[in-house]
Structure formats: C-alpha cells, structure tokens
PDB file of N, CA and C in Angstrom:
ATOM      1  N   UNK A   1       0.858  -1.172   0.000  1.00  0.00           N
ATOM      2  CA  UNK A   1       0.000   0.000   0.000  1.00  0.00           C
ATOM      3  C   UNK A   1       0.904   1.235   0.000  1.00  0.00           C
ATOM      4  N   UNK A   2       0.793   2.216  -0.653  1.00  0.00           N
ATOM      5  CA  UNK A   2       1.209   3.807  -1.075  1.00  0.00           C
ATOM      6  C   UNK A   2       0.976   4.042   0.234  1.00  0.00           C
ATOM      7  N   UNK A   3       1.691   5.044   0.363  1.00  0.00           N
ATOM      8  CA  UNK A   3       1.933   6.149   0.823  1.00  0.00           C
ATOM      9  C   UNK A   3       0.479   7.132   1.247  1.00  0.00           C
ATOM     10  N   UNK A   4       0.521   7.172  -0.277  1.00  0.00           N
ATOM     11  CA  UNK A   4      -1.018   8.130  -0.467  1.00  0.00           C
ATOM     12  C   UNK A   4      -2.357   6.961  -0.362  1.00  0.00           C
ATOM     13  N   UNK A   5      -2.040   6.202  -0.710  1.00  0.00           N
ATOM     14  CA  UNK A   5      -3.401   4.792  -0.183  1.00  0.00           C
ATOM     15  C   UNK A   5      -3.655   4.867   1.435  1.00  0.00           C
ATOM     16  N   UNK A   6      -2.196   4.844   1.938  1.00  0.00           N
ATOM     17  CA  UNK A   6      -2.879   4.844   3.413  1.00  0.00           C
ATOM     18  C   UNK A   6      -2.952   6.161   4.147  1.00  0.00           C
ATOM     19  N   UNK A   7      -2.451   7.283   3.422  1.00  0.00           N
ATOM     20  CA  UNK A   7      -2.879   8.506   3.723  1.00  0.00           C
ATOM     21  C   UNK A   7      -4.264   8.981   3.930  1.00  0.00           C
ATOM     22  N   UNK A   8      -5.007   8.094   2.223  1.00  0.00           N
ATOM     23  CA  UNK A   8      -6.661   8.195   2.354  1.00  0.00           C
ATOM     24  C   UNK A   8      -7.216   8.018   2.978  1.00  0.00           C
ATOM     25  N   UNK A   9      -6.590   6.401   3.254  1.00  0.00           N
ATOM     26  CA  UNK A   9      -7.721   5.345   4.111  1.00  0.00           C
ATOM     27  C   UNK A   9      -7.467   6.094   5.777  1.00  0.00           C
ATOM     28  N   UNK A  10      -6.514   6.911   6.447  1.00  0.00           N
ATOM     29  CA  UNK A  10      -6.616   7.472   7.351  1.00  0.00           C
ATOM     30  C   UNK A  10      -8.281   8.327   7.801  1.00  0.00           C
ATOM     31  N   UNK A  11      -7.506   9.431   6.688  1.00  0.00           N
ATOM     32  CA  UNK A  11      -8.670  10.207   6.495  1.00  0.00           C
ATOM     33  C   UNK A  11      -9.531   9.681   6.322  1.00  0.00           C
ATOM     34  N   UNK A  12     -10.316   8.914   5.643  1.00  0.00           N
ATOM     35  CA  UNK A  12     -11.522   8.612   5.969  1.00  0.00           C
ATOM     36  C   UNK A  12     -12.213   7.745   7.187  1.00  0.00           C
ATOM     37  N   UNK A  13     -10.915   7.293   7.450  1.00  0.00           N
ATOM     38  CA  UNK A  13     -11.147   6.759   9.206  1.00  0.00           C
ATOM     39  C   UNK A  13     -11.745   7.833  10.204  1.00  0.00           C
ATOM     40  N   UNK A  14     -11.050   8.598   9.901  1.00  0.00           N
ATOM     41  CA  UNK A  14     -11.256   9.603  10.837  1.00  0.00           C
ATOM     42  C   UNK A  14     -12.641  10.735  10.550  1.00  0.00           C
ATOM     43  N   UNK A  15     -12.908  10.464   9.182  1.00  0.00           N
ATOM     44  CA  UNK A  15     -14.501  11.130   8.814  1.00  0.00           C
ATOM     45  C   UNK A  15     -15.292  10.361   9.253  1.00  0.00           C
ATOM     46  N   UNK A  16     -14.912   8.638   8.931  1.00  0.00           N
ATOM     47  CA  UNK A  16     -16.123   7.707   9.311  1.00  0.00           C
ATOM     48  C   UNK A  16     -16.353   8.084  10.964  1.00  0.00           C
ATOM     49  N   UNK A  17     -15.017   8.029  12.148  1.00  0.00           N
ATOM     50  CA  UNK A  17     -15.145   8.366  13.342  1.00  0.00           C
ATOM     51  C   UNK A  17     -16.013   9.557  14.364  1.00  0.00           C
ATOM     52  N   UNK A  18     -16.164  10.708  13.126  1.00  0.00           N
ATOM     53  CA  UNK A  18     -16.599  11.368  13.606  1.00  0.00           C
ATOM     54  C   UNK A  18     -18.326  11.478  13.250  1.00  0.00           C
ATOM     55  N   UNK A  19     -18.422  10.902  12.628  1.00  0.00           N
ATOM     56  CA  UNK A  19     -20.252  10.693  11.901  1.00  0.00           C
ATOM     57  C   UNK A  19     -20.944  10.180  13.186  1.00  0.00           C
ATOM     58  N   UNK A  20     -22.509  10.973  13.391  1.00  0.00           N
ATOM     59  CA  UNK A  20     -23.165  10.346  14.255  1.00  0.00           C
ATOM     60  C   UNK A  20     -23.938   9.370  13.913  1.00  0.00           C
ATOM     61  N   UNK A  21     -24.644   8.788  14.776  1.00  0.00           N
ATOM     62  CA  UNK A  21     -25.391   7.548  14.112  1.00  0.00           C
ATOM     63  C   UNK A  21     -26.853   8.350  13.792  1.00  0.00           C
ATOM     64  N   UNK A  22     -27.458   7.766  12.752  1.00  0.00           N
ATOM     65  CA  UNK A  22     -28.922   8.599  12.335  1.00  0.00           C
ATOM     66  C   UNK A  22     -29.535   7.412  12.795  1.00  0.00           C
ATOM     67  N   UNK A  23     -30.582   8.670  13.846  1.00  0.00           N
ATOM     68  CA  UNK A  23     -31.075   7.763  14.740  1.00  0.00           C
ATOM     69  C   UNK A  23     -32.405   9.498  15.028  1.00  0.00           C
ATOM     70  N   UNK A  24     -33.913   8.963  15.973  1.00  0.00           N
ATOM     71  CA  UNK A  24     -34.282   9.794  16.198  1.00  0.00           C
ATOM     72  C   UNK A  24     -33.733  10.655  17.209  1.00  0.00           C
ATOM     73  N   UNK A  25     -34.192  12.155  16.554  1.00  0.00           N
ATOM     74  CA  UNK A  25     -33.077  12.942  17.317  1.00  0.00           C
ATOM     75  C   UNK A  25     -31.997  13.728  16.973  1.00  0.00           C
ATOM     76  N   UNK A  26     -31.553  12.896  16.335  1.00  0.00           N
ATOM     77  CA  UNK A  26     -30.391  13.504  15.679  1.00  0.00           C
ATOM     78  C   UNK A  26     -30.412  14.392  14.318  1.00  0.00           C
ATOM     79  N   UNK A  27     -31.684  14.780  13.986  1.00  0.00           N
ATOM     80  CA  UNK A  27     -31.551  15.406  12.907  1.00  0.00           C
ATOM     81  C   UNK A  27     -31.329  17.054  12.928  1.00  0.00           C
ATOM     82  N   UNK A  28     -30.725  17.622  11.774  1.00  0.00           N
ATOM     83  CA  UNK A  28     -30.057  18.709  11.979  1.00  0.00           C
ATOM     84  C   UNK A  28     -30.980  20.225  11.848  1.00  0.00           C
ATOM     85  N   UNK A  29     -32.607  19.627  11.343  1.00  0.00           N
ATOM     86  CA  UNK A  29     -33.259  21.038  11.272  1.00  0.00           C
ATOM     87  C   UNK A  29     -34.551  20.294  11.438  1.00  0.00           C
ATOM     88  N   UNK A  30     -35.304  21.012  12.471  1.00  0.00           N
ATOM     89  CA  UNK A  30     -36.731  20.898  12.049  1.00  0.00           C
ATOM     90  C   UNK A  30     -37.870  21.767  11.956  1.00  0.00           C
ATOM     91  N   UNK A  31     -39.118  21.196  10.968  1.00  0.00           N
ATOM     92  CA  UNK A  31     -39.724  21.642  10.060  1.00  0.00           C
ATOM     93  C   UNK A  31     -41.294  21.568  10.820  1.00  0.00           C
ATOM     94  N   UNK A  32     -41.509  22.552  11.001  1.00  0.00           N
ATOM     95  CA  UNK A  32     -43.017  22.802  12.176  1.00  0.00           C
ATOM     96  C   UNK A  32     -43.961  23.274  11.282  1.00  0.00           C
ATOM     97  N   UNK A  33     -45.152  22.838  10.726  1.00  0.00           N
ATOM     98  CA  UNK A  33     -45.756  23.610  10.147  1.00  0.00           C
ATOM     99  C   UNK A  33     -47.235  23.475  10.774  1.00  0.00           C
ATOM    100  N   UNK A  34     -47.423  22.980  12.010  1.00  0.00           N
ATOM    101  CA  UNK A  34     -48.835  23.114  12.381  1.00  0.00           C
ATOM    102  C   UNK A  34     -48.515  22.722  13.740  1.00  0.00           C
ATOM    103  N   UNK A  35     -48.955  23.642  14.615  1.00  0.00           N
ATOM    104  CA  UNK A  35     -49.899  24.718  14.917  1.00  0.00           C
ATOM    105  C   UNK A  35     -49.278  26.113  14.597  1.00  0.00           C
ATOM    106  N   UNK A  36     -48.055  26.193  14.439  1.00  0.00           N
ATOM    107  CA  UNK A  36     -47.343  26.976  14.554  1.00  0.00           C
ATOM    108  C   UNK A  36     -46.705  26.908  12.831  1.00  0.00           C
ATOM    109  N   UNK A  37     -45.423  27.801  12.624  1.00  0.00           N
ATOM    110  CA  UNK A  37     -45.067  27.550  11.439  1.00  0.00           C
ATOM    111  C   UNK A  37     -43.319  28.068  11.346  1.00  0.00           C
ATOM    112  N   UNK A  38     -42.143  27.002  11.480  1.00  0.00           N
ATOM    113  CA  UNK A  38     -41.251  27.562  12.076  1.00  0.00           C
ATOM    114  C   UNK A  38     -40.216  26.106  11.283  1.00  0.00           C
ATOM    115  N   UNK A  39     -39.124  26.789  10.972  1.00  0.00           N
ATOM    116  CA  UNK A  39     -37.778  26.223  10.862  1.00  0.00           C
ATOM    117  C   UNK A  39     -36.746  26.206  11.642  1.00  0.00           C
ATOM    118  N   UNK A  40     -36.218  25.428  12.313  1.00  0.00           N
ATOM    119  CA  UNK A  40     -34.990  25.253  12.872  1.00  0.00           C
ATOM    120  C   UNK A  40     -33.892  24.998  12.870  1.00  0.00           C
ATOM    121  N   UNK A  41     -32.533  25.233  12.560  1.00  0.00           N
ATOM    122  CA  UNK A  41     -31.638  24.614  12.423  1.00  0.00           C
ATOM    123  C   UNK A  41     -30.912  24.183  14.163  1.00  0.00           C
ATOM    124  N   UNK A  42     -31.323  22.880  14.401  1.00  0.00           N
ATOM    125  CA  UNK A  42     -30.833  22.830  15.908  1.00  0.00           C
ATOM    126  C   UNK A  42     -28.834  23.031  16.092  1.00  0.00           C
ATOM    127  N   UNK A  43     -28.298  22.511  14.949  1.00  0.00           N
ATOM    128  CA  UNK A  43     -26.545  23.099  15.079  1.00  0.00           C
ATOM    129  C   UNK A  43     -26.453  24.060  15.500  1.00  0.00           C
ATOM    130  N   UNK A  44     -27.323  25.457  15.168  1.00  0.00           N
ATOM    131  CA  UNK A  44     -26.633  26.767  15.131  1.00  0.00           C
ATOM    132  C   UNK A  44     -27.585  27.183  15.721  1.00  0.00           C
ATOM    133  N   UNK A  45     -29.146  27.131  16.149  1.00  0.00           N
ATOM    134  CA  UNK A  45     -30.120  27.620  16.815  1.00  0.00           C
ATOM    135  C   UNK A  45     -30.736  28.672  15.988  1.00  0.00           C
ATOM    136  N   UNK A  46     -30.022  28.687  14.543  1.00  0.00           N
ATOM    137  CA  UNK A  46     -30.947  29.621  13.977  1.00  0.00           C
ATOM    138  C   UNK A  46     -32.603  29.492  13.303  1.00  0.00           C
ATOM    139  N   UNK A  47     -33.539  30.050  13.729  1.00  0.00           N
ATOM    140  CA  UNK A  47     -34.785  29.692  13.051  1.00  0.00           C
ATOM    141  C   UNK A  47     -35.181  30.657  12.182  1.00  0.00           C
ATOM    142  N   UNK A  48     -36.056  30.379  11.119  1.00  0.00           N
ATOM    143  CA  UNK A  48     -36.746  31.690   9.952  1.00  0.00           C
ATOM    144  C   UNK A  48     -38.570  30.449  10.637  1.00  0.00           C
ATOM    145  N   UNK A  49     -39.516  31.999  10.411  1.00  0.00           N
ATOM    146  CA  UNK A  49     -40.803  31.881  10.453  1.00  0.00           C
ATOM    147  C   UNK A  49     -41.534  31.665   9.189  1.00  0.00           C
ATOM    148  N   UNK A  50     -40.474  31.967   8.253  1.00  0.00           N
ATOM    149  CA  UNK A  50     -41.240  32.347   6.940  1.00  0.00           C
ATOM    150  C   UNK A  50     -41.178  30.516   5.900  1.00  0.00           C
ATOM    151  N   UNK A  51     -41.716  29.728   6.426  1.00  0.00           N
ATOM    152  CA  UNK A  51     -41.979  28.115   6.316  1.00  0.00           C
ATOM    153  C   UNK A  51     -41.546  28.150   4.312  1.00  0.00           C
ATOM    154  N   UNK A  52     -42.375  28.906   3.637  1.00  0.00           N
ATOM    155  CA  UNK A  52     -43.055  28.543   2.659  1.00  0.00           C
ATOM    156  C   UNK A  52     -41.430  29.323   1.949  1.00  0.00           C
ATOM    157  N   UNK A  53     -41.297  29.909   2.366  1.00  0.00           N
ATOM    158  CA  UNK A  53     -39.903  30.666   1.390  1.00  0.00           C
ATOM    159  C   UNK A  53     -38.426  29.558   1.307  1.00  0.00           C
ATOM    160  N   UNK A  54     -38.655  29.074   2.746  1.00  0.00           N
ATOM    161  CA  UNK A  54     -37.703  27.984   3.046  1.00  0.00           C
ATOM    162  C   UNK A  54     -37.755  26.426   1.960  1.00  0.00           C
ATOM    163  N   UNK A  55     -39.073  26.495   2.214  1.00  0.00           N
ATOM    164  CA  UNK A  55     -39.395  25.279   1.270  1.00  0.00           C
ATOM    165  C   UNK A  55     -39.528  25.446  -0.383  1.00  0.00           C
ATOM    166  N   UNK A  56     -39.760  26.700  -0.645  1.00  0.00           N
ATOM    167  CA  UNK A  56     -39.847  27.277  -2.152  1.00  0.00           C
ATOM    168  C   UNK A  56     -37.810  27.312  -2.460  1.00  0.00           C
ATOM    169  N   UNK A  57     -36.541  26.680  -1.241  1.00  0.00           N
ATOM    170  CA  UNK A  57     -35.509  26.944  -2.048  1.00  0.00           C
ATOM    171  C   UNK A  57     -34.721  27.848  -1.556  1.00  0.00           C
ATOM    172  N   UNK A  58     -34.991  28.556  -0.715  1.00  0.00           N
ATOM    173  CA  UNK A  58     -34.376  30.018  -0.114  1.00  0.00           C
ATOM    174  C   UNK A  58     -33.435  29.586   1.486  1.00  0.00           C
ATOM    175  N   UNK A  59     -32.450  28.479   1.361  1.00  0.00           N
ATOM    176  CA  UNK A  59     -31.701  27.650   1.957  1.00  0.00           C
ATOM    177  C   UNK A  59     -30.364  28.848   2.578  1.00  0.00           C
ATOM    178  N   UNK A  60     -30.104  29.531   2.074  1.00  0.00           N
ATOM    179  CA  UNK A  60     -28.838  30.825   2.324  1.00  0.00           C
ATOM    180  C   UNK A  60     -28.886  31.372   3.761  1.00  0.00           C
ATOM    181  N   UNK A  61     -29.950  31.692   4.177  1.00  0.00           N
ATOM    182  CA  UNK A  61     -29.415  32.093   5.700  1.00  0.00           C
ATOM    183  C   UNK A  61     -29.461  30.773   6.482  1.00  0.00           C
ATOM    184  N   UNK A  62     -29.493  29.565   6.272  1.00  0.00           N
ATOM    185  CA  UNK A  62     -29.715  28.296   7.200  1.00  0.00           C
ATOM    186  C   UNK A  62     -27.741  27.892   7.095  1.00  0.00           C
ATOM    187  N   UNK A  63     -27.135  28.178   5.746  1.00  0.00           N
ATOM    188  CA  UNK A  63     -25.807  28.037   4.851  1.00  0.00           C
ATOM    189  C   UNK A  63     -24.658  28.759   5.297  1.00  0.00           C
ATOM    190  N   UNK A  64     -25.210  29.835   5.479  1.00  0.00           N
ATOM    191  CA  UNK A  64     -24.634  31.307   6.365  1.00  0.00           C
ATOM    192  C   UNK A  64     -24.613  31.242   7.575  1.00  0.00           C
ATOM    193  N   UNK A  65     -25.932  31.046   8.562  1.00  0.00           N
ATOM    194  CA  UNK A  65     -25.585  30.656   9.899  1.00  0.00           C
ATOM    195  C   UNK A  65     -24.622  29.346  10.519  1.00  0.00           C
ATOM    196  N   UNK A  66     -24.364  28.440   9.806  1.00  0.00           N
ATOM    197  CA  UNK A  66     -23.721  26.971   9.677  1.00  0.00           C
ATOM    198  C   UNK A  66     -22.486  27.553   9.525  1.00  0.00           C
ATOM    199  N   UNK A  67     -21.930  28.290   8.241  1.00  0.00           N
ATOM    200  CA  UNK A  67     -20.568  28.887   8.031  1.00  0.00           C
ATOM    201  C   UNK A  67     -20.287  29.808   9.125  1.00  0.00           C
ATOM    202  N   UNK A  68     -21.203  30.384   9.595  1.00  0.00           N
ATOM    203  CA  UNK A  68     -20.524  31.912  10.811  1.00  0.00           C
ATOM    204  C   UNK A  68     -20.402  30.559  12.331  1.00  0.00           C
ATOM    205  N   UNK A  69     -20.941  29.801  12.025  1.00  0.00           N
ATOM    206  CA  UNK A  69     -20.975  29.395  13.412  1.00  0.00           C
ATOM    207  C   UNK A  69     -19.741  28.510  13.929  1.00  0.00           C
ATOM    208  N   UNK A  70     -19.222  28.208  12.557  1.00  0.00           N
ATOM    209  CA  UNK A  70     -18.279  26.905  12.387  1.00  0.00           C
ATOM    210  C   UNK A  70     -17.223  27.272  12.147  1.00  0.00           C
ATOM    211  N   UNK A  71     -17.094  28.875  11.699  1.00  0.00           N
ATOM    212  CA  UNK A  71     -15.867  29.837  11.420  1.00  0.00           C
ATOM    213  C   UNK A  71     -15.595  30.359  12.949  1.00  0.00           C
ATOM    214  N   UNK A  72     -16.715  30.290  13.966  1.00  0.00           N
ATOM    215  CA  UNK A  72     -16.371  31.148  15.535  1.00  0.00           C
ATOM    216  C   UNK A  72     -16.593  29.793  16.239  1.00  0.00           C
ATOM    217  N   UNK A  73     -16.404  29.276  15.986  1.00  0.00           N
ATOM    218  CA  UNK A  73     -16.783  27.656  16.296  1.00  0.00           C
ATOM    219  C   UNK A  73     -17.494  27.419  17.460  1.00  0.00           C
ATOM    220  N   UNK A  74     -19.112  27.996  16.916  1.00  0.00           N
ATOM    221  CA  UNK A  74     -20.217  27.923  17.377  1.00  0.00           C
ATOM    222  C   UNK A  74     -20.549  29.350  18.750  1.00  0.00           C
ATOM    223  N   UNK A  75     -19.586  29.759  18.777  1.00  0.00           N
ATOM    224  CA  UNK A  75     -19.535  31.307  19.869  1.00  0.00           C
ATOM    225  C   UNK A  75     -20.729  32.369  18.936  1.00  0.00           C
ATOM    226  N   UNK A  76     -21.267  31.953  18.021  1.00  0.00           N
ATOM    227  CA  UNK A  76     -21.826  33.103  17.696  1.00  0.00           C
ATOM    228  C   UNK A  76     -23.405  32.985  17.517  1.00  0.00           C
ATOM    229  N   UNK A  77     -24.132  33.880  18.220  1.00  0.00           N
ATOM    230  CA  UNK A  77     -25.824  33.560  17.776  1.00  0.00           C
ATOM    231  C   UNK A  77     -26.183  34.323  17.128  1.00  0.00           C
ATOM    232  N   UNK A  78     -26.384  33.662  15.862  1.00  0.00           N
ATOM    233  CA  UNK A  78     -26.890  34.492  14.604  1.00  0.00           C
ATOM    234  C   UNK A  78     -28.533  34.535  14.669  1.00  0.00           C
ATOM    235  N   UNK A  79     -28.597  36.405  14.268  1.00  0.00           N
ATOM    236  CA  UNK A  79     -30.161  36.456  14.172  1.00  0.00           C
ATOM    237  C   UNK A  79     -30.821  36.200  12.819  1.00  0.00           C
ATOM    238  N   UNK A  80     -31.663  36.652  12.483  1.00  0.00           N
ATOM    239  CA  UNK A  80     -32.787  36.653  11.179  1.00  0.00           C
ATOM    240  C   UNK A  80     -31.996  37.886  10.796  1.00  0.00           C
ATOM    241  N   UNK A  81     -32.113  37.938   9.096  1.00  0.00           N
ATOM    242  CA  UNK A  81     -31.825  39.275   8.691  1.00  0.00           C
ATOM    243  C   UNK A  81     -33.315  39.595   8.444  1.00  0.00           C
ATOM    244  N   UNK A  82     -33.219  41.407   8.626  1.00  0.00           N
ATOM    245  CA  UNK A  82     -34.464  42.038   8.385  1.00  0.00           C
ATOM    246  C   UNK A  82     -34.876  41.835   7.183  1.00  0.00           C
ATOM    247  N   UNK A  83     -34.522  41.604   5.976  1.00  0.00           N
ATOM    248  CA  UNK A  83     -35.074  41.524   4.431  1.00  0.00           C
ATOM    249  C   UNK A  83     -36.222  39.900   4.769  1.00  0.00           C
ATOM    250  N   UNK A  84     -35.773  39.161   5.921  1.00  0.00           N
ATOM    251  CA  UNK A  84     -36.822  37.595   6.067  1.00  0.00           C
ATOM    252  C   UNK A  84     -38.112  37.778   6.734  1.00  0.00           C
ATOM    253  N   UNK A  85     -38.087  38.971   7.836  1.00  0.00           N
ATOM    254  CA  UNK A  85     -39.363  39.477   7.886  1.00  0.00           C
ATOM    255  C   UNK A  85     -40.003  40.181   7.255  1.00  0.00           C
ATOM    256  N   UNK A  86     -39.492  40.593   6.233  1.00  0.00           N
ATOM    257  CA  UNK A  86     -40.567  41.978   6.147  1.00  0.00           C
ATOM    258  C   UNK A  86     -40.878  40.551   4.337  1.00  0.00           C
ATOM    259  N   UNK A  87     -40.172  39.863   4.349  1.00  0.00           N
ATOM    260  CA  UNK A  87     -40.872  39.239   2.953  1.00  0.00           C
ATOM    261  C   UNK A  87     -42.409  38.370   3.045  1.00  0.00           C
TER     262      UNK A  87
END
C-alpha cells in the first residue's frame, strides 16, 4: 500500500469516526408547520418563520448561519436578517 493509499484510508477513518449515528433525534433542522409555522436549524439555533420561502428553495441564511458558526466555532448567535421578515 502507497503512501497516499494509506494517507486516504486514514482520512476517511477519521470522517467515518466522527459521523453520528442517524437515529431519532439527531436530525439537523426541524420543520413545524402546524400549529405553529417555524424552521430550525438545531446546530446553530438559527430559526426563519417564513416556512413557505424555506421550502420554495431560499436555503442561504440556514448556509450562512452553519458557516458563521463553524468559522467562531459555534460562539456566535446568529439572528434573522431584516429583508426575512418583512418578505
């Protein structure tokens, strides 16, 4: 085995190591749409109210809060930008 063969197979040891098991619970956002109407991303604690914009595709502030949070490694609580309420 290379050099670079077992360089890989490291690395991916160590991706497989860190994966959680999918299991209930463990999922990374959830999706409320009755009684109430609300998105969550539980990683970063960021939520949008606006259900239908989220689901029409509009994924960028869920993308953005994940990147700011993982760049301050998780020290940061990101709010809603004002352009998500007023749409």
């Amino acid at each position: 085995m290379t050099w670079r063969c077992r360089s890989a197979a490291t690395k991916t040891d160590r991706l497989d190591e860190s994966k959680l098991d999918i299991s209930f619970g463990s999922q990374i956002r959830s999706y409320v749409m009755q009684p109430y109407r609300l998105i969550k991303d539980h990683r970063t604690k960021f939520s949008v109210g606006d259900v239908d914009r989220v689901l029409d595709g509009d994924i960028d502030p869920f993308i953005r809060s994940y990147l700011m949070a993982k760049r301050t490694k998780g020290k940061l609580t990101v709010e809603a930008d004002d352009d998500l309420d007023a749409a």
